[in-house]
PDB file of N, CA and C in Angstrom:
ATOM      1  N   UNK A   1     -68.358-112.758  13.049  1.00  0.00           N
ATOM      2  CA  UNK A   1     -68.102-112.016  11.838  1.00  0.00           C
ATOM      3  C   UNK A   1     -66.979-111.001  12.049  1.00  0.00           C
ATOM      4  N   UNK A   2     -66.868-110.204  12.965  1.00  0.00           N
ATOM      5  CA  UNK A   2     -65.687-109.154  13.208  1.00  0.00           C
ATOM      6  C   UNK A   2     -64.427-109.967  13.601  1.00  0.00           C
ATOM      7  N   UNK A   3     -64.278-111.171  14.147  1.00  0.00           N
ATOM      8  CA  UNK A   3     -63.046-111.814  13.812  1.00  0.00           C
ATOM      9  C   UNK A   3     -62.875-112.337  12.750  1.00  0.00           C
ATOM     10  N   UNK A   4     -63.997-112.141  11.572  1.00  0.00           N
ATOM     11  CA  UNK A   4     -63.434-112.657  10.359  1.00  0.00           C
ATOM     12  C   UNK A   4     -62.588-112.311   9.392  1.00  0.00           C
ATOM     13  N   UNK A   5     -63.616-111.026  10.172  1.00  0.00           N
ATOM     14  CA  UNK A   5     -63.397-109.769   9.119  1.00  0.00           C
ATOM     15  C   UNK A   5     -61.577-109.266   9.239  1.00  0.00           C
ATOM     16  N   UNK A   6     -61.174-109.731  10.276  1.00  0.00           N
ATOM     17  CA  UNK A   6     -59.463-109.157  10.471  1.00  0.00           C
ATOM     18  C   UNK A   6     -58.998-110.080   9.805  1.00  0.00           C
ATOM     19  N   UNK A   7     -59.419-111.308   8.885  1.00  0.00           N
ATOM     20  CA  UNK A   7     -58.534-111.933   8.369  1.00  0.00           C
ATOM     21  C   UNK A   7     -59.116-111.698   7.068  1.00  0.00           C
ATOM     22  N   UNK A   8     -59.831-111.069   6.366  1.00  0.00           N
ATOM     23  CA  UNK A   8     -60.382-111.225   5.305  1.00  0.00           C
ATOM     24  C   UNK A   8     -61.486-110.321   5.133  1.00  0.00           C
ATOM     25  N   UNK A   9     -61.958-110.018   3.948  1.00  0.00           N
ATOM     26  CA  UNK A   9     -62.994-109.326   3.252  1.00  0.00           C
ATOM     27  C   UNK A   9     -64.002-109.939   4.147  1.00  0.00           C
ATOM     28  N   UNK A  10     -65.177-109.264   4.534  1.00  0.00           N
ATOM     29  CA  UNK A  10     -66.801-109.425   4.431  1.00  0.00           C
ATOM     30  C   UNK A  10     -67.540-108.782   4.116  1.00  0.00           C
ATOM     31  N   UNK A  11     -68.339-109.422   3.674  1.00  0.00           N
ATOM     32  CA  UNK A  11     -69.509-108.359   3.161  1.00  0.00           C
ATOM     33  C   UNK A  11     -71.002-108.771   3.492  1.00  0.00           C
ATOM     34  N   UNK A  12     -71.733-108.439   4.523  1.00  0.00           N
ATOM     35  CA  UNK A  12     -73.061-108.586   5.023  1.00  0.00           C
ATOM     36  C   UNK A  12     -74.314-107.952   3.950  1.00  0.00           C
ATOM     37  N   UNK A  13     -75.279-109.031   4.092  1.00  0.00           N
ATOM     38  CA  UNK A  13     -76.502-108.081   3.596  1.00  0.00           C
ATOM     39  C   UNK A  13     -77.630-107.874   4.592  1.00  0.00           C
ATOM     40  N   UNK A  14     -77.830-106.820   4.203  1.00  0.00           N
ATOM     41  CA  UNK A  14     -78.774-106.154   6.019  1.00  0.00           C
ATOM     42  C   UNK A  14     -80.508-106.154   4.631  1.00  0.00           C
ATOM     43  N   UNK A  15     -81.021-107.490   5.437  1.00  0.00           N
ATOM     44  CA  UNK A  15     -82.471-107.507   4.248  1.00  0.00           C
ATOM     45  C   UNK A  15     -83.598-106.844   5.004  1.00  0.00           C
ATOM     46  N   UNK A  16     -84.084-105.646   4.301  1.00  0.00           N
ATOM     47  CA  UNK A  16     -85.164-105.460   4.607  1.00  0.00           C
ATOM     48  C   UNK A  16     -85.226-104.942   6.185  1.00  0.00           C
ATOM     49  N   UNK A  17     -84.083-104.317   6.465  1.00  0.00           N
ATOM     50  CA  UNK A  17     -83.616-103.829   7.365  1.00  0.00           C
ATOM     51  C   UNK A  17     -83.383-102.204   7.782  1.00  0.00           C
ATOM     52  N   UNK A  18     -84.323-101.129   6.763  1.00  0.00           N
ATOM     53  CA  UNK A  18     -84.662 -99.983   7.134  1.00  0.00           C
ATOM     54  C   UNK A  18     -83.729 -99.268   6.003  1.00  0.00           C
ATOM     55  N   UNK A  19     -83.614 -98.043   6.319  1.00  0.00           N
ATOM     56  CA  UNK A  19     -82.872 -96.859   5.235  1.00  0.00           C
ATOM     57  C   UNK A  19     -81.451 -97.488   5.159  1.00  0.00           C
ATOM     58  N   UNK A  20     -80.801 -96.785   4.299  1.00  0.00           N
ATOM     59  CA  UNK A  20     -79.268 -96.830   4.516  1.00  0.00           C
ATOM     60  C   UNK A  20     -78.816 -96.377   5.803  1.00  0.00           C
ATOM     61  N   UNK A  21     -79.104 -95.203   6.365  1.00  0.00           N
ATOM     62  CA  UNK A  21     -79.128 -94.599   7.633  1.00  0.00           C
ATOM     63  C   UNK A  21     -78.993 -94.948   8.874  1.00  0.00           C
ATOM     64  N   UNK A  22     -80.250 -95.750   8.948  1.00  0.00           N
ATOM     65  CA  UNK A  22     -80.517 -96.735   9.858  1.00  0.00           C
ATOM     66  C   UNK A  22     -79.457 -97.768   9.918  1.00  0.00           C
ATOM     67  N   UNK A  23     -79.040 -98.072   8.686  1.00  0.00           N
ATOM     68  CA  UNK A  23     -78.317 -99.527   8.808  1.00  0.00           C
ATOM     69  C   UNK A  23     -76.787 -99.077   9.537  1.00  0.00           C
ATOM     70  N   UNK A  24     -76.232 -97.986   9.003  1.00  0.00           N
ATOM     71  CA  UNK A  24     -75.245 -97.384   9.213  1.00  0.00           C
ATOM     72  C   UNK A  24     -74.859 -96.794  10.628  1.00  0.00           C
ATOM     73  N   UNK A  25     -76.101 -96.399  10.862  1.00  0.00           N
ATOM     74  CA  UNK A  25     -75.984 -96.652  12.434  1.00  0.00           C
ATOM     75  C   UNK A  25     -76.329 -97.582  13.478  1.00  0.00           C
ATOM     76  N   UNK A  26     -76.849 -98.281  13.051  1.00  0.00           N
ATOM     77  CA  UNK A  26     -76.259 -99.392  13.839  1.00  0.00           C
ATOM     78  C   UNK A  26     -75.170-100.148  13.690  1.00  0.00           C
ATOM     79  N   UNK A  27     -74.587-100.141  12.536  1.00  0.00           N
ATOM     80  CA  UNK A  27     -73.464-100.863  12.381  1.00  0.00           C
ATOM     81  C   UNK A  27     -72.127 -99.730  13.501  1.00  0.00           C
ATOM     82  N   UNK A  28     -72.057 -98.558  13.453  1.00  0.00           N
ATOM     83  CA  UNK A  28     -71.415 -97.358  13.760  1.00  0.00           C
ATOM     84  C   UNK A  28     -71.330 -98.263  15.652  1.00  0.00           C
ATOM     85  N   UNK A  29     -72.410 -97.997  16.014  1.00  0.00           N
ATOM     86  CA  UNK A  29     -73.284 -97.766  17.159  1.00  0.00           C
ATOM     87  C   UNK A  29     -72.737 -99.132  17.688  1.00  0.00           C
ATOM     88  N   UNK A  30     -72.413-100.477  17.153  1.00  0.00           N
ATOM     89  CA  UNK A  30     -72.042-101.616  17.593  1.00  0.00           C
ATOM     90  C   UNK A  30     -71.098-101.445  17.302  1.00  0.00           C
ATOM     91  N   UNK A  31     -69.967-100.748  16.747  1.00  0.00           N
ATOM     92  CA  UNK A  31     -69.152-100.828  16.212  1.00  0.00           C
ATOM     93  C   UNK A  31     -68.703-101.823  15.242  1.00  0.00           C
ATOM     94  N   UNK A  32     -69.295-102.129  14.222  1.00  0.00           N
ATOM     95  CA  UNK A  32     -69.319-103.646  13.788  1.00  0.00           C
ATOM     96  C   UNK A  32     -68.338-103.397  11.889  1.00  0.00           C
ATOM     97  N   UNK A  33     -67.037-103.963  11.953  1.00  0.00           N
ATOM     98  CA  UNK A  33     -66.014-103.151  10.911  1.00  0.00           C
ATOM     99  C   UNK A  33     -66.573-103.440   9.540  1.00  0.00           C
ATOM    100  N   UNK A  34     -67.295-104.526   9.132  1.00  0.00           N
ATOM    101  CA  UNK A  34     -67.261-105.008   7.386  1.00  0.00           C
ATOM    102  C   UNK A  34     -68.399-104.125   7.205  1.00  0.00           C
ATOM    103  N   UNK A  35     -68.627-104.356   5.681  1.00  0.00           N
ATOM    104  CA  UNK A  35     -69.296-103.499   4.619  1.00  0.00           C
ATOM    105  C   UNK A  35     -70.570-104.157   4.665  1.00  0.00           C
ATOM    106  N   UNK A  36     -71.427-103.363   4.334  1.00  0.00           N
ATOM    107  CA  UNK A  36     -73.097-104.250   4.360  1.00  0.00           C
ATOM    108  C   UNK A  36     -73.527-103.395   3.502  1.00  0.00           C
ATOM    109  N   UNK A  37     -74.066-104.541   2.780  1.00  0.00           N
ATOM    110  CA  UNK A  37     -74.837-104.034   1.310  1.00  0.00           C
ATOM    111  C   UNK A  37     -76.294-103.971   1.739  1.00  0.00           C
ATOM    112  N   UNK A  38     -77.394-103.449   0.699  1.00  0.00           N
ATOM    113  CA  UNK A  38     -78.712-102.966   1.542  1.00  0.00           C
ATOM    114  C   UNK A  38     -79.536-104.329   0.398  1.00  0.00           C
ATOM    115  N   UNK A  39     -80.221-104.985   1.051  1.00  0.00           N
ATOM    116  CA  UNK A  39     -81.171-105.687  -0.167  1.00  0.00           C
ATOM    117  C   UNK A  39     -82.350-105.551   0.712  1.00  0.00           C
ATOM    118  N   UNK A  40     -83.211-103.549   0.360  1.00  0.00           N
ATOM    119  CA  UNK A  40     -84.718-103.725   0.776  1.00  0.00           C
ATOM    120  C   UNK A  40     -85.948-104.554   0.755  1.00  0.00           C
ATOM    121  N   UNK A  41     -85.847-105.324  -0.137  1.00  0.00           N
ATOM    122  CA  UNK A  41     -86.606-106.548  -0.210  1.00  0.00           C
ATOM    123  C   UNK A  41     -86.783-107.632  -0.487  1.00  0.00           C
ATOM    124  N   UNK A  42     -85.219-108.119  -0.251  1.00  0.00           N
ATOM    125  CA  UNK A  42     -85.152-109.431   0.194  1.00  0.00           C
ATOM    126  C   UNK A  42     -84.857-109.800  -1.357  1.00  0.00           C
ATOM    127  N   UNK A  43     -84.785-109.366  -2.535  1.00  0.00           N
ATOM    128  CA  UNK A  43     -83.928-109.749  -3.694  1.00  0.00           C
ATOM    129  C   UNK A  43     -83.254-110.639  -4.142  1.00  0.00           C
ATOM    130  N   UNK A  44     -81.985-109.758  -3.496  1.00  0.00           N
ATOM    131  CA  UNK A  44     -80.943-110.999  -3.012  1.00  0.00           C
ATOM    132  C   UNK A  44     -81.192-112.196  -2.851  1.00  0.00           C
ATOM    133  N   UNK A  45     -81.167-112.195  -1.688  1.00  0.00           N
ATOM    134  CA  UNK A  45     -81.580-113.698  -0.944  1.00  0.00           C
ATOM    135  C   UNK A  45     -82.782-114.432  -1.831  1.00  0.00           C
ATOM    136  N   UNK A  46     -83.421-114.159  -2.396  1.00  0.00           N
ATOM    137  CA  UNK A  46     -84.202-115.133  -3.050  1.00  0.00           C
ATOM    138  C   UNK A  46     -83.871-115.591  -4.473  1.00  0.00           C
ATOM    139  N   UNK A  47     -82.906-115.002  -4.767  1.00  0.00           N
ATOM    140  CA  UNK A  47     -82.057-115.341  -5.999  1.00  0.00           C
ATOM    141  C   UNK A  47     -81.012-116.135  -5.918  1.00  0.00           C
ATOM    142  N   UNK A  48     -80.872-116.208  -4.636  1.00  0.00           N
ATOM    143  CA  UNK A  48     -79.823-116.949  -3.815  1.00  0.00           C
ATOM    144  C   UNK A  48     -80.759-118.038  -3.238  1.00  0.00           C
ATOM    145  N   UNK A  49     -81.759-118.077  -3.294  1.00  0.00           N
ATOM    146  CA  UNK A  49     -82.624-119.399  -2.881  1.00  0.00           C
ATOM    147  C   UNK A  49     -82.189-119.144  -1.487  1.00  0.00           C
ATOM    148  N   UNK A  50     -82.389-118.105  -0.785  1.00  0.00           N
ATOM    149  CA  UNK A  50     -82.939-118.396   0.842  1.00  0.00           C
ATOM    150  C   UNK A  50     -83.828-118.096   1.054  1.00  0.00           C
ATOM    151  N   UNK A  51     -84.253-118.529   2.140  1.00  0.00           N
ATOM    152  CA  UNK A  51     -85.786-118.053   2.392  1.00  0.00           C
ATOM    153  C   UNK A  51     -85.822-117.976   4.222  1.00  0.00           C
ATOM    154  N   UNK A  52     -84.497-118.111   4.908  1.00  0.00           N
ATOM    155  CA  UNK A  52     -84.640-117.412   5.987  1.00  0.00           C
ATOM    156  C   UNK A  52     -83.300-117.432   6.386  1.00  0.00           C
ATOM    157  N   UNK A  53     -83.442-116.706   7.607  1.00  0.00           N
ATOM    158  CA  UNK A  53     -82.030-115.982   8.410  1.00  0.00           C
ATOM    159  C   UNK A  53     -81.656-116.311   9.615  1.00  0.00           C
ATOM    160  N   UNK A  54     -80.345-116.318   9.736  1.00  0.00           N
ATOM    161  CA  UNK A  54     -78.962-115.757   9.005  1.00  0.00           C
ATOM    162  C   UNK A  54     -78.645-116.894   7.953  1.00  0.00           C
ATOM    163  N   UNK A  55     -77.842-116.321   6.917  1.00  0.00           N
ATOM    164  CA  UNK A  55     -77.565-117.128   5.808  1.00  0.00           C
ATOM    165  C   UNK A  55     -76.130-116.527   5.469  1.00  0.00           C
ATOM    166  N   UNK A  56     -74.762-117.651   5.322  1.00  0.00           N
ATOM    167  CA  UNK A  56     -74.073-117.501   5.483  1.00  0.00           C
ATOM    168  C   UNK A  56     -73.131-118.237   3.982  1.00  0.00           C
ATOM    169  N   UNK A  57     -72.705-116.976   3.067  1.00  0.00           N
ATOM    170  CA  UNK A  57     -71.843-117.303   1.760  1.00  0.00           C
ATOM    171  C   UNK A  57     -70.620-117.059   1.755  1.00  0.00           C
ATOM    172  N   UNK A  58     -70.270-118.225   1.019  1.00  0.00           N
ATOM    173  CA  UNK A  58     -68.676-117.894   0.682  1.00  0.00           C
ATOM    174  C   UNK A  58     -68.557-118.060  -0.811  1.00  0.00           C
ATOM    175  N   UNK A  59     -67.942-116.555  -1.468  1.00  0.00           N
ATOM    176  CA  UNK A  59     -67.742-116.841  -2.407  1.00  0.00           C
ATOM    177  C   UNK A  59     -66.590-116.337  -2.676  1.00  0.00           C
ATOM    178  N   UNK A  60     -66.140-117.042  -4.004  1.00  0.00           N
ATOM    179  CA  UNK A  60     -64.297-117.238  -4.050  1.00  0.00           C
ATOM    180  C   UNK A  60     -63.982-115.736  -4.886  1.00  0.00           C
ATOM    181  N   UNK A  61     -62.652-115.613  -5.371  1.00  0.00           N
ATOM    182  CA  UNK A  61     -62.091-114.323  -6.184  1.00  0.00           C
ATOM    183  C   UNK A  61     -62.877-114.397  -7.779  1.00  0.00           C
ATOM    184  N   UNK A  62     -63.181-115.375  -7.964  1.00  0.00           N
ATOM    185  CA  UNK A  62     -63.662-115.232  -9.463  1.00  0.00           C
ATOM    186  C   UNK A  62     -64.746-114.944  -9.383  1.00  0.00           C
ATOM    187  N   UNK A  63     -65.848-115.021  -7.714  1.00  0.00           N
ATOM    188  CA  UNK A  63     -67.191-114.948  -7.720  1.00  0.00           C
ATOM    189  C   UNK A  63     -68.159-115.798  -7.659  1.00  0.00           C
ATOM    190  N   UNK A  64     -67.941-117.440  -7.966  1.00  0.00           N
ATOM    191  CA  UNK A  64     -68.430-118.516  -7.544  1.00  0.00           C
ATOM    192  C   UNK A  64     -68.746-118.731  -6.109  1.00  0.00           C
ATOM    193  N   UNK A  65     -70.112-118.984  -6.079  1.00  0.00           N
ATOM    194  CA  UNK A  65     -70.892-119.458  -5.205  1.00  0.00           C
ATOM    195  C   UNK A  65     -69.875-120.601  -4.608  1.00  0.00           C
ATOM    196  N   UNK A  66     -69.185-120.764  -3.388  1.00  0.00           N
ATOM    197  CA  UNK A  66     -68.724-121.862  -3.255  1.00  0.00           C
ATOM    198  C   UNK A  66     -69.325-122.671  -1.809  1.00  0.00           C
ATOM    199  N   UNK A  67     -69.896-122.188  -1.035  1.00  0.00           N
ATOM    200  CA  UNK A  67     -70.219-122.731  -0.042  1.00  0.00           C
ATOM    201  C   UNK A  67     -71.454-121.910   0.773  1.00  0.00           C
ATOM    202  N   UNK A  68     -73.043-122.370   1.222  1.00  0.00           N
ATOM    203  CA  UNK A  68     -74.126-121.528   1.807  1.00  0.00           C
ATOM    204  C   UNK A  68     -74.462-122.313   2.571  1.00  0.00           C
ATOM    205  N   UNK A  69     -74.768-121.630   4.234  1.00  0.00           N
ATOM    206  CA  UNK A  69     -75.612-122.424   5.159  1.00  0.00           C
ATOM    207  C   UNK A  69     -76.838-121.092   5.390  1.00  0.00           C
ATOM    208  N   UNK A  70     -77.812-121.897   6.149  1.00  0.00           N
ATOM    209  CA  UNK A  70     -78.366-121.150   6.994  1.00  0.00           C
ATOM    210  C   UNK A  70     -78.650-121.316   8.066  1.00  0.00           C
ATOM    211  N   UNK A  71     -79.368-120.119   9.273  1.00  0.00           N
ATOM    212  CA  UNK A  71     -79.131-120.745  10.397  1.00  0.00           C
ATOM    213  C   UNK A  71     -78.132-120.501  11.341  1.00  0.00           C
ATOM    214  N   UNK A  72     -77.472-120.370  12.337  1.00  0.00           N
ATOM    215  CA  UNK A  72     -76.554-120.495  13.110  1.00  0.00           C
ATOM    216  C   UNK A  72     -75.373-120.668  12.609  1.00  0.00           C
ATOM    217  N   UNK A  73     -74.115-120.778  12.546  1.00  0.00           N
ATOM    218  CA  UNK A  73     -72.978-121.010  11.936  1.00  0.00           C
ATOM    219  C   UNK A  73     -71.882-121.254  13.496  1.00  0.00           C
ATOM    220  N   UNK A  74     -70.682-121.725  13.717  1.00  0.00           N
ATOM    221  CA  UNK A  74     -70.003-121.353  14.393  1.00  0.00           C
ATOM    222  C   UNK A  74     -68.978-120.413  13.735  1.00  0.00           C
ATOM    223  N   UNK A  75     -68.014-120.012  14.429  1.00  0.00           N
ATOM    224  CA  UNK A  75     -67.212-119.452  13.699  1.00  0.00           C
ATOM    225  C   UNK A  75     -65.930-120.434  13.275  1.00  0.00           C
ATOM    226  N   UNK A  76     -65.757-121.307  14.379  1.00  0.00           N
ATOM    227  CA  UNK A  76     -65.070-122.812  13.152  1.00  0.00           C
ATOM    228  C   UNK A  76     -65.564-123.248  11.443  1.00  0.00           C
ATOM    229  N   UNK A  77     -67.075-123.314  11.529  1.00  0.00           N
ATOM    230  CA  UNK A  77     -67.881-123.585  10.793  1.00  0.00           C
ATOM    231  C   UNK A  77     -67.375-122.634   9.293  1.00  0.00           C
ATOM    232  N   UNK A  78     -67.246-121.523   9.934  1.00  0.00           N
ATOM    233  CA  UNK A  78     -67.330-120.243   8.788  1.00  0.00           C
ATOM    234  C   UNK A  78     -66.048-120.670   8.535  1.00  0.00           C
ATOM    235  N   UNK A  79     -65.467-120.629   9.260  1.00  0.00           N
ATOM    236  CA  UNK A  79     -63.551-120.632   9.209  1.00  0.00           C
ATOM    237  C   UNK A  79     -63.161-122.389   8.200  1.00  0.00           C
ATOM    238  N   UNK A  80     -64.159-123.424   8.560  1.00  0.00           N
ATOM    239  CA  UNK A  80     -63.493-124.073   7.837  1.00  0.00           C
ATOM    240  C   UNK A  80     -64.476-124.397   6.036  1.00  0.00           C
ATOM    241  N   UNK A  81     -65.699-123.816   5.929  1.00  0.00           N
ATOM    242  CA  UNK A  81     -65.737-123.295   4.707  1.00  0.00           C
ATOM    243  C   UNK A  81     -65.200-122.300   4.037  1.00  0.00           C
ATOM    244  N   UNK A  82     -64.324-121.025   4.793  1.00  0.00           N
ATOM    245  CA  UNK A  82     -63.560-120.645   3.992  1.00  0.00           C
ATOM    246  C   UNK A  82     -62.316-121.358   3.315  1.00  0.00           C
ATOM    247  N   UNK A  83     -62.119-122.082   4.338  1.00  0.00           N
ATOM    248  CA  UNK A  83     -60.616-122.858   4.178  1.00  0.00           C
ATOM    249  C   UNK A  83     -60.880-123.834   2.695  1.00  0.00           C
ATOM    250  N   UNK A  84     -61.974-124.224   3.172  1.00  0.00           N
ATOM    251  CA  UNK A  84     -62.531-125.355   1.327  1.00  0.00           C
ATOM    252  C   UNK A  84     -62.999-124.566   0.455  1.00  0.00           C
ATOM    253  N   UNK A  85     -63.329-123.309   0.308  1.00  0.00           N
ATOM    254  CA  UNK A  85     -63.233-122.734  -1.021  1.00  0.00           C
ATOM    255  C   UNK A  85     -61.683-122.509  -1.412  1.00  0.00           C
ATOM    256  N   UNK A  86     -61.060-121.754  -0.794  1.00  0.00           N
ATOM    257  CA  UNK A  86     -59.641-121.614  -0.746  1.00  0.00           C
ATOM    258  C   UNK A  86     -59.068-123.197  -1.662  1.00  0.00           C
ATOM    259  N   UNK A  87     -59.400-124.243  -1.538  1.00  0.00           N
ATOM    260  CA  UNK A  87     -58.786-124.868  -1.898  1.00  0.00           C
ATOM    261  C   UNK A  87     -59.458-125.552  -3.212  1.00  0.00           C
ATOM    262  N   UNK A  88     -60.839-124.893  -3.568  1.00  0.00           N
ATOM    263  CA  UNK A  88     -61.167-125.231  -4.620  1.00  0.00           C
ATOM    264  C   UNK A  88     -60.479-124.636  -5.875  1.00  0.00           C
TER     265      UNK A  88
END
């Protein structure tokens, strides 16, 4: 994710993963650069039809859902579903 992040926007969701506080420091503390949104109880993701973790979206400039795994990812993996939204 932090080499993604130098080529592009990310945005993490930290589920059910403690205060804002908490999240913030650990992100600080790993030094870890993208933005993470808070979904305390798992919201998100179930509106998104996941139901476990890590779960990995790409969505395009207009906001379309264009590509979700879950599970493990490589970072090829990530890199070449970005590349096929890009070209949707």
């Amino acid at each position: 994710m932090t080499r993604l992040s130098r080529d592009g926007p990310v945005l993490t969701i930290a589920m059910q993963s403690g205060q804002a506080e908490q999240v913030a420091r650990v992100l600080n503390q790993r030094q870890l650069p993208w933005a993470t949104a808070l979904d305390p109880r798992g919201e998100m993701s179930r509106q998104l039809g996941f139901k476990a973790v890590p779960a990995f979206v790409v969505v395009d400039a207009d906001g379309h859902l264009r590509a979700a795994t879950v599970g493990y990812t490589s970072e090829i993996g990530m890199r070449l579903r970005l590349w096929w939204a890009r070209l949707m």
